[in-house]
Protein backbone atom coordinates (compact mmCIF):
# COMPACT_ATOMS: atom_id res chain seq x y z
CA UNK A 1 -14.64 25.56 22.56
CA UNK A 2 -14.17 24.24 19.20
CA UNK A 3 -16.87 20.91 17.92
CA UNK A 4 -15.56 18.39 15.91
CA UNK A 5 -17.20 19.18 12.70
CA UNK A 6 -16.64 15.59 10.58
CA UNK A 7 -17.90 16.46 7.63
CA UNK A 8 -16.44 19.40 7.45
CA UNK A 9 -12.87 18.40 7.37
CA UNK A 10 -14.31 15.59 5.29
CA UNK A 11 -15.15 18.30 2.99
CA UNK A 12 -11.88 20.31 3.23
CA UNK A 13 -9.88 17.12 2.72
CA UNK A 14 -11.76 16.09 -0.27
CA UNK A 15 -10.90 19.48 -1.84
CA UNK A 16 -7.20 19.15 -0.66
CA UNK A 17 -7.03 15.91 -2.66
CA UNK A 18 -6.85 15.53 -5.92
CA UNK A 19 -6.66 12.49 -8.37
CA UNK A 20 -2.76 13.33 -9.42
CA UNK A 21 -2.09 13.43 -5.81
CA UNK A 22 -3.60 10.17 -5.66
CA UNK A 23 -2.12 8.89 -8.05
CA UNK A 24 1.51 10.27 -6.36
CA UNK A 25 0.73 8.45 -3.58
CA UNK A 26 -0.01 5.31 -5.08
CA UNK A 27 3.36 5.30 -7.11
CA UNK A 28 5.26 6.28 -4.30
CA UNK A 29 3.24 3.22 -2.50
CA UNK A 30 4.82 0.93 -5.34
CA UNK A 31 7.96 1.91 -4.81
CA UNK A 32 8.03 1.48 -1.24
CA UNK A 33 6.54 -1.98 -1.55
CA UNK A 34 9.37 -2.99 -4.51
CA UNK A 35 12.01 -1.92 -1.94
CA UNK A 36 10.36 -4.16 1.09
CA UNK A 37 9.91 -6.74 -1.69
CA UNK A 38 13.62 -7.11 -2.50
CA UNK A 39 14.72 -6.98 1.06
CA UNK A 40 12.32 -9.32 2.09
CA UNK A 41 13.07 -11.86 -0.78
CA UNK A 42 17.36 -11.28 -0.01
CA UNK A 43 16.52 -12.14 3.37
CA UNK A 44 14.02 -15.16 2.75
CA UNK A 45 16.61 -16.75 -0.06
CA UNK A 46 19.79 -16.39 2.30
CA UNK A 47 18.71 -16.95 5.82
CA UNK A 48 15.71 -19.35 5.11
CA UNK A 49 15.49 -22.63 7.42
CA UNK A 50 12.72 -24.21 6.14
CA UNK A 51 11.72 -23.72 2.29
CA UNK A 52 8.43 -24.53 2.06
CA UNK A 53 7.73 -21.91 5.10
CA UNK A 54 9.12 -19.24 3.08
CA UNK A 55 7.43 -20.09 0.17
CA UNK A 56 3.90 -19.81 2.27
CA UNK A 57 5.14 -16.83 3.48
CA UNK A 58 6.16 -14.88 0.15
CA UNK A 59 3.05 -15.80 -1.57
CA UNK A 60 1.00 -14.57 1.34
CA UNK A 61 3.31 -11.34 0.94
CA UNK A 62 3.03 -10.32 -2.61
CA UNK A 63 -0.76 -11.40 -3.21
CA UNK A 64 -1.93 -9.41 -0.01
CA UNK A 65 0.57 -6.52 -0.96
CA UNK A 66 -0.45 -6.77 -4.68
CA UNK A 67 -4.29 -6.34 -3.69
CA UNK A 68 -3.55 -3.98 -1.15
CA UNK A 69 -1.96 -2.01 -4.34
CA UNK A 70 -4.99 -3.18 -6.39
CA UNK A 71 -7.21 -1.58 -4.33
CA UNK A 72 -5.60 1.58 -3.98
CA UNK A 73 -6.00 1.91 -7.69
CA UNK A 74 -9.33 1.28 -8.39
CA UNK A 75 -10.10 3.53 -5.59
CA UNK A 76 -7.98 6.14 -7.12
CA UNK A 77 -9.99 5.61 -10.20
CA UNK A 78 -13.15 5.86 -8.58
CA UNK A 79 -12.56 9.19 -7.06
């Protein structure tokens, strides 16, 4: 029967990964989120109701996706 070892795979992942990797991920994270972002804003500006909704809305959006992305970065930078 196998145990689950934690830091083991810890270990084994942490080798796995390296900082280009990261760094892959995180750009391919950025494009991802530019796509959503320009759907998202097409969609806002041509089926919007209420303005100042939308407005609440895309701010929320973009500064919780830019720190998300923020984040990710310094973390990248870290490891």
């Amino acid at each position: 029967m196998n145990s689950f070892n934690l830091p083991a795979i810890l270990e084994k992942l942490h080798s796995f990964i390296s900082a280009p990797i990261l760094f892959a991920l995180i750009g391919l994270l950025c494009i991802v989120f530019a796509l959503a972002s320009w759907v998202l804003v097409f969609h806002w500006n041509k089926y919007a109701i209420d303005k100042s909704d939308i407005l609440a809305a895309q701010l929320i959006y973009f500064l919780g996706g830019l720190l998300i992305i923020f984040i990710a970065m310094i973390s990248a930078i870290l490891y």
